[in-house]
C-alpha atoms as a PDB file:
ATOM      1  CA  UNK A   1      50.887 262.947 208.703  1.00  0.00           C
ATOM      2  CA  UNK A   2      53.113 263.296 211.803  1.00  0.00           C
ATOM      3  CA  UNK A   3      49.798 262.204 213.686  1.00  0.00           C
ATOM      4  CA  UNK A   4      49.744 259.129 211.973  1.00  0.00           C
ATOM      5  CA  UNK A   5      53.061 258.350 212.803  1.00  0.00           C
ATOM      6  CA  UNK A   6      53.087 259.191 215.700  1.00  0.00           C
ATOM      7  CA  UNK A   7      49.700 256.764 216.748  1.00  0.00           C
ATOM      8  CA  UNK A   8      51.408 254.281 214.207  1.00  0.00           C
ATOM      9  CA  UNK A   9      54.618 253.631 216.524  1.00  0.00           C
ATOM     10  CA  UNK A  10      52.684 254.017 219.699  1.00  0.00           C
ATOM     11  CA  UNK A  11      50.646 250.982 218.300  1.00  0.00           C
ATOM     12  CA  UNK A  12      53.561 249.123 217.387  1.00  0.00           C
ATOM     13  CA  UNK A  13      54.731 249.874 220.984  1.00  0.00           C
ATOM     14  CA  UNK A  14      52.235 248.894 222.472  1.00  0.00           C
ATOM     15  CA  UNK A  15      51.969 245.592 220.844  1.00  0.00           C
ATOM     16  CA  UNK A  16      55.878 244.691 221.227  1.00  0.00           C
ATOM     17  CA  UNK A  17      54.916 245.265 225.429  1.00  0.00           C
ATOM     18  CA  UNK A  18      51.934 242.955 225.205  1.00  0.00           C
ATOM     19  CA  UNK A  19      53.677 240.010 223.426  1.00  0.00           C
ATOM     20  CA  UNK A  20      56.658 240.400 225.626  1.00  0.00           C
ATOM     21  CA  UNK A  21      54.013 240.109 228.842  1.00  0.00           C
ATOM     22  CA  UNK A  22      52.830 236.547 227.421  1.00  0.00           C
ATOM     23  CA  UNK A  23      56.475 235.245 226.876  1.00  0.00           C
ATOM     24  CA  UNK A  24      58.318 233.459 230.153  1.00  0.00           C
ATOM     25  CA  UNK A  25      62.109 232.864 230.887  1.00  0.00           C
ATOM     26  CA  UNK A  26      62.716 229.240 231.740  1.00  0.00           C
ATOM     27  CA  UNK A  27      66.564 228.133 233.238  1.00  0.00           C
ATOM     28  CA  UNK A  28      67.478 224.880 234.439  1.00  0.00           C
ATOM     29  CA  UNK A  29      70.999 225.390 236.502  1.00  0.00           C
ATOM     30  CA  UNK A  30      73.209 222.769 237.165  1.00  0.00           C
ATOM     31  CA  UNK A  31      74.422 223.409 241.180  1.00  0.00           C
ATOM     32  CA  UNK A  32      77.174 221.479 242.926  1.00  0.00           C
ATOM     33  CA  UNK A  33      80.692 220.665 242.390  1.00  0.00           C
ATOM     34  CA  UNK A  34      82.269 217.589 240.500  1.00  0.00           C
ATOM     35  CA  UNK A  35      85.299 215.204 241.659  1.00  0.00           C
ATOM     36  CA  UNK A  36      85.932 217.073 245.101  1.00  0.00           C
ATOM     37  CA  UNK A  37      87.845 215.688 248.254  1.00  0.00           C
ATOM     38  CA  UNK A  38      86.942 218.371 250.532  1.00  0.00           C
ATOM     39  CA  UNK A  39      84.671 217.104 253.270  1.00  0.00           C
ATOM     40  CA  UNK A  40      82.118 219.954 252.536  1.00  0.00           C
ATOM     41  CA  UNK A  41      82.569 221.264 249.389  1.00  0.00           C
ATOM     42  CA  UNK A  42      82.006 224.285 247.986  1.00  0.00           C
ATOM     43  CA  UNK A  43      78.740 224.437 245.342  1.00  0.00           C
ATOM     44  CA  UNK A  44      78.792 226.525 242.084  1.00  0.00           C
ATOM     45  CA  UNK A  45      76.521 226.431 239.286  1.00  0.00           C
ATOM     46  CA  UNK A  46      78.103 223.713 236.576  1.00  0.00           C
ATOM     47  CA  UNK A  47      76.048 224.467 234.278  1.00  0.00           C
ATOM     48  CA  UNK A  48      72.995 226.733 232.787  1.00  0.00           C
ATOM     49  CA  UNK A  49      70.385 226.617 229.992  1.00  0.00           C
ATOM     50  CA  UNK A  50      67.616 228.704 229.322  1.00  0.00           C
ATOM     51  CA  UNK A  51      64.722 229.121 227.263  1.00  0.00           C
ATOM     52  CA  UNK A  52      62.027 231.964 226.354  1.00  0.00           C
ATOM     53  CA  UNK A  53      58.416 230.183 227.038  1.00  0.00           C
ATOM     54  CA  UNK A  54      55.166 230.817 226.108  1.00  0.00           C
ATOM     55  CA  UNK A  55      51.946 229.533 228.392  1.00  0.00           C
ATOM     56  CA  UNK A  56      50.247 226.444 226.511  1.00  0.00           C
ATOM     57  CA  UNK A  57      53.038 226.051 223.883  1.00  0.00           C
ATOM     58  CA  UNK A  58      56.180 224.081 223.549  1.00  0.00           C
ATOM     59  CA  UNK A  59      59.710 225.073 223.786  1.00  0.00           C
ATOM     60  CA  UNK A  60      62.991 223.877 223.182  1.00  0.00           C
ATOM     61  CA  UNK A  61      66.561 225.396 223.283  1.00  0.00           C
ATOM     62  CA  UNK A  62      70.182 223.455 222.596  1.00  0.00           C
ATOM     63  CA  UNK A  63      73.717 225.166 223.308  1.00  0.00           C
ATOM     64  CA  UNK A  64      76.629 223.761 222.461  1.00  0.00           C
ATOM     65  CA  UNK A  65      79.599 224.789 224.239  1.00  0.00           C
ATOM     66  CA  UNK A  66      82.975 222.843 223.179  1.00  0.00           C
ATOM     67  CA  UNK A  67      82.671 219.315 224.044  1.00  0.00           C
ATOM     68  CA  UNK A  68      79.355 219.644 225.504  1.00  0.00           C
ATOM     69  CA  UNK A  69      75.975 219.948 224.622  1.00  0.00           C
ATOM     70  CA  UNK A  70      72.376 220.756 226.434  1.00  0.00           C
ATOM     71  CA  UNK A  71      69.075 220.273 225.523  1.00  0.00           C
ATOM     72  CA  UNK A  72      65.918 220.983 227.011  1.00  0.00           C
ATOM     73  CA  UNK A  73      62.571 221.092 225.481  1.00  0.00           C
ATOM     74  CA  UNK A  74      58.915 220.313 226.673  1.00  0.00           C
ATOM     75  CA  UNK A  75      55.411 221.901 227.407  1.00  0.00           C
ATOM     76  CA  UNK A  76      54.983 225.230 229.653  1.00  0.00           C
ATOM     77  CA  UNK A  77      51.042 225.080 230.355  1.00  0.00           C
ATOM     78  CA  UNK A  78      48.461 225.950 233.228  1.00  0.00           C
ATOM     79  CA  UNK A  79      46.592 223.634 234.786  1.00  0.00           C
ATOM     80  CA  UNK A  80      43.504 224.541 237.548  1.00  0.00           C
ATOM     81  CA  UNK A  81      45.356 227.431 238.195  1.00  0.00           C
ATOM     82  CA  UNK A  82      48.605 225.824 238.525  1.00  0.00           C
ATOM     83  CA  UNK A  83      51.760 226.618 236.266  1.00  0.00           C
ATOM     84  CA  UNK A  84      53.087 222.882 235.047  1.00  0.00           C
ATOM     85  CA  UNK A  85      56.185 222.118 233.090  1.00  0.00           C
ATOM     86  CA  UNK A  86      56.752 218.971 231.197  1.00  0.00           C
ATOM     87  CA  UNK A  87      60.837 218.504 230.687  1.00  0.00           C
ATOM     88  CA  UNK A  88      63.033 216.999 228.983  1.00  0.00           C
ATOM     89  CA  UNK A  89      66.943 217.662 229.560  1.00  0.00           C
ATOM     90  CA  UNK A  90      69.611 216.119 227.863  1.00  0.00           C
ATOM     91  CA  UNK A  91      73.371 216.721 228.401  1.00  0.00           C
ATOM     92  CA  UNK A  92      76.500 215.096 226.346  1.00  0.00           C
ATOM     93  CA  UNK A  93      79.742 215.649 226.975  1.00  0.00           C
ATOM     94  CA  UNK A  94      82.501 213.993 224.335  1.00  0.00           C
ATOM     95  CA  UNK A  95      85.016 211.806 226.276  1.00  0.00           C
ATOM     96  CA  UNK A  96      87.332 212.171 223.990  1.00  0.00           C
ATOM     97  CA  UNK A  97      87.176 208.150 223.394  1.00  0.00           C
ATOM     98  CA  UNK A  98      86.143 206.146 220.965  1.00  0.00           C
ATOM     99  CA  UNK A  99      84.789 202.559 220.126  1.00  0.00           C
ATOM    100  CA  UNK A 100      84.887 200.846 217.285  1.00  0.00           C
ATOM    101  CA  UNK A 101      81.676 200.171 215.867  1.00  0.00           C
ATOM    102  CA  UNK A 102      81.774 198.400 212.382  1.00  0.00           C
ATOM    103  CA  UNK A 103      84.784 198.177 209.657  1.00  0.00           C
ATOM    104  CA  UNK A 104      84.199 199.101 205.767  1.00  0.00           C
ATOM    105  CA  UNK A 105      84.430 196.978 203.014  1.00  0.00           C
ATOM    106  CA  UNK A 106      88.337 198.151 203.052  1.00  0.00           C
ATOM    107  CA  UNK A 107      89.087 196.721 206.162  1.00  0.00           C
ATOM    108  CA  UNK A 108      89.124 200.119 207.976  1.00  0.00           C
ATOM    109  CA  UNK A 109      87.115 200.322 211.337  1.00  0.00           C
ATOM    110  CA  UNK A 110      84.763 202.769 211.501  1.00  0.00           C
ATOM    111  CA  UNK A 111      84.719 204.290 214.878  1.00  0.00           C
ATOM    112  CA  UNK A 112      81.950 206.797 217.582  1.00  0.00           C
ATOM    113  CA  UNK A 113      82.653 209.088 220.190  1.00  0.00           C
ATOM    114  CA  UNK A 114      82.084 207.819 223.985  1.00  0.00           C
ATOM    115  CA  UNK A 115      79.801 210.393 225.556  1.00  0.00           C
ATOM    116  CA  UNK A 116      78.843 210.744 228.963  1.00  0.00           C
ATOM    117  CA  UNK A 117      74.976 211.584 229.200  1.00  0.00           C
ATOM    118  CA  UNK A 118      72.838 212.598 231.894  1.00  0.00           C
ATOM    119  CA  UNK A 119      69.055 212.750 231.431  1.00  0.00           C
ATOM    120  CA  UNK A 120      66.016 214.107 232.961  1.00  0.00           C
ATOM    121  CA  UNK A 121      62.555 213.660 232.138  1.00  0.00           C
ATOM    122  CA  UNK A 122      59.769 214.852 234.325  1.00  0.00           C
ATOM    123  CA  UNK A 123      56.691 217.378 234.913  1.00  0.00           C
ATOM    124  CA  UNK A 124      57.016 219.612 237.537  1.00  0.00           C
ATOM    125  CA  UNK A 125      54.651 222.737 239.516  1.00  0.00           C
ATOM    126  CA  UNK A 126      56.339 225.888 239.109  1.00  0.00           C
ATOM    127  CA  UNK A 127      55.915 228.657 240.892  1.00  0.00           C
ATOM    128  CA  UNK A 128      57.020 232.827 239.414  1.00  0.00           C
ATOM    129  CA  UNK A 129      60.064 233.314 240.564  1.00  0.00           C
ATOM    130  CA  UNK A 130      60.614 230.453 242.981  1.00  0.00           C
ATOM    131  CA  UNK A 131      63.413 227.860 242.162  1.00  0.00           C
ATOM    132  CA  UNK A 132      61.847 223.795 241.783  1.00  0.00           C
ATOM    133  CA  UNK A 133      64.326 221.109 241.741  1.00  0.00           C
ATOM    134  CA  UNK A 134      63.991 218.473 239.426  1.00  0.00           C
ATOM    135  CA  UNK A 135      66.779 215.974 239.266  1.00  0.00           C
ATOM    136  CA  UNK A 136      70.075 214.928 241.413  1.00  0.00           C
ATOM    137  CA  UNK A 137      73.106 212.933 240.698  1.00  0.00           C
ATOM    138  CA  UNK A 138      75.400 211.731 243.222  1.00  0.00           C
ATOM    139  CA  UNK A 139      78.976 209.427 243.303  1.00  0.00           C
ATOM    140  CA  UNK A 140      81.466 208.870 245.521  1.00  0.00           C
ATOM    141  CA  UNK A 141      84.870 207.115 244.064  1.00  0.00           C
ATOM    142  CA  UNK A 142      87.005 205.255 245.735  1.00  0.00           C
ATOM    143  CA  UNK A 143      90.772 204.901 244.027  1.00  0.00           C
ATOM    144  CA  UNK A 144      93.943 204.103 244.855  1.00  0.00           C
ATOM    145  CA  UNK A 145      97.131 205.950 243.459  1.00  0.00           C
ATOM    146  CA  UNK A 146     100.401 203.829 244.545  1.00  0.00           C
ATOM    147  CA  UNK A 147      99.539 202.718 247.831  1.00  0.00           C
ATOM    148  CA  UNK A 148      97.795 206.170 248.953  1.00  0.00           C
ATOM    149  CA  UNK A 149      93.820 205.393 249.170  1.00  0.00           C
ATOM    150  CA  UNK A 150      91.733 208.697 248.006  1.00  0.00           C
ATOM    151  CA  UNK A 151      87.956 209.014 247.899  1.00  0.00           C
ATOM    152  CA  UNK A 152      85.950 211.568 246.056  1.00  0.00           C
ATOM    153  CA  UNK A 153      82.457 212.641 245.705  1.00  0.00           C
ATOM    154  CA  UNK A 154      80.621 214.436 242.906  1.00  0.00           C
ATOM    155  CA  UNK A 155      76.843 216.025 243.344  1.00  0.00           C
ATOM    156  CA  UNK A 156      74.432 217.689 240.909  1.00  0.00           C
ATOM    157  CA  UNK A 157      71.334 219.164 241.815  1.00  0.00           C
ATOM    158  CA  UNK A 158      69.014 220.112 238.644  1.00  0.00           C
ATOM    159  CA  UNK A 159      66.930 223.715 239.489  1.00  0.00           C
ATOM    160  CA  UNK A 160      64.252 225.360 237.617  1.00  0.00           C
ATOM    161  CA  UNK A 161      63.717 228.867 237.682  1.00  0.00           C
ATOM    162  CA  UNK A 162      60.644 230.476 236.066  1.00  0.00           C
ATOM    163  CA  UNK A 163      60.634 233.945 235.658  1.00  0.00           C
ATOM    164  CA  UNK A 164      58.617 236.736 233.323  1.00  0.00           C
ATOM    165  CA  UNK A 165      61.022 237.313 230.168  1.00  0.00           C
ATOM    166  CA  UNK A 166      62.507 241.078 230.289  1.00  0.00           C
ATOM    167  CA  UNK A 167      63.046 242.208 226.926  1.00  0.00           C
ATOM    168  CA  UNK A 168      66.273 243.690 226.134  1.00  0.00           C
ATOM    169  CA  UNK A 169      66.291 247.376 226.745  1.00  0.00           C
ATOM    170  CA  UNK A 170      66.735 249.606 223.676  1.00  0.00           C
END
């Protein structure tokens, strides 16, 4: 009896290892700063999604953190010996605004929130381990406040970083 167990969880082991072997970690990190004045600025990382991936299927994660949320989804495949990803990243983040978009029968307008949304849609070569950017967004701003001119610059660049997925340890 205690042999049987004792193969049983081995088995059970054993398979847990191999399906954790198949599965990959997929993050797409947000780098760069937002609204600076600085001539150089310092770059951080904004923002950060991930998803667990498995080769030839699809995958999709959303996280939703206060006003904002992330999406990414798509197709994690191999292609002539090549590792290819097929994204699709969404981010809204509520303005806090609204605009009025119809008005009810009792004369009271019906209103939706302003988001701000940035989008990327591409396919990509990966590489293990090896960050592949995807996307950038850049403005500069020019404004005024009394008669003091003051310029500012915002810059996102989009990263992907494929890794093998470490369980958690027990």
């Amino acid at each position: 009896m205690k042999i049987t167990i004792l193969l049983m969880l081995s088995f059970f082991t054993t398979c847990a290892t191999a399906i954790a072997e198949d599965l990959y970690l997929l993050r797409l990190d947000a780098v760069g700063y937002d609204k600076s004045s600085e001539e150089t600025p310092q770059e951080k990382v904004m923002q950060s999604i991930e998803v667990a991936a498995r080769l030839n299927e699809q995958f999709h994660s959303k996280v939703n953190s206060g006003p904002e949320t992330q999406m990414l989804s798509g197709k994690f495949y191999s292609e002539d010996g090549e590792l290819i990803v097929d994204l699709y990243y969404q981010r809204l983040v509520d303005t806090g605004s609204v605009v009025p978009v119809a008005t009810n029968s009792d004369g009271i307008v019906i209103t939706e929130p302003v988001l701000d949304r940035s989008k990327i849609q591409t396919t990509v070569e990966v590489k293990l381990n090896t960050e592949t950017w995807v996307g950038r967004f850049e403005i500069e701003s020019d404004s005024t406040q009394g008669s003091t001119p003051t310029s500012s610059k915002s810059k996102v660049n989009y990263q992907l970083f494929l890794s093998r997925y470490e369980p958690p340890a027990e």
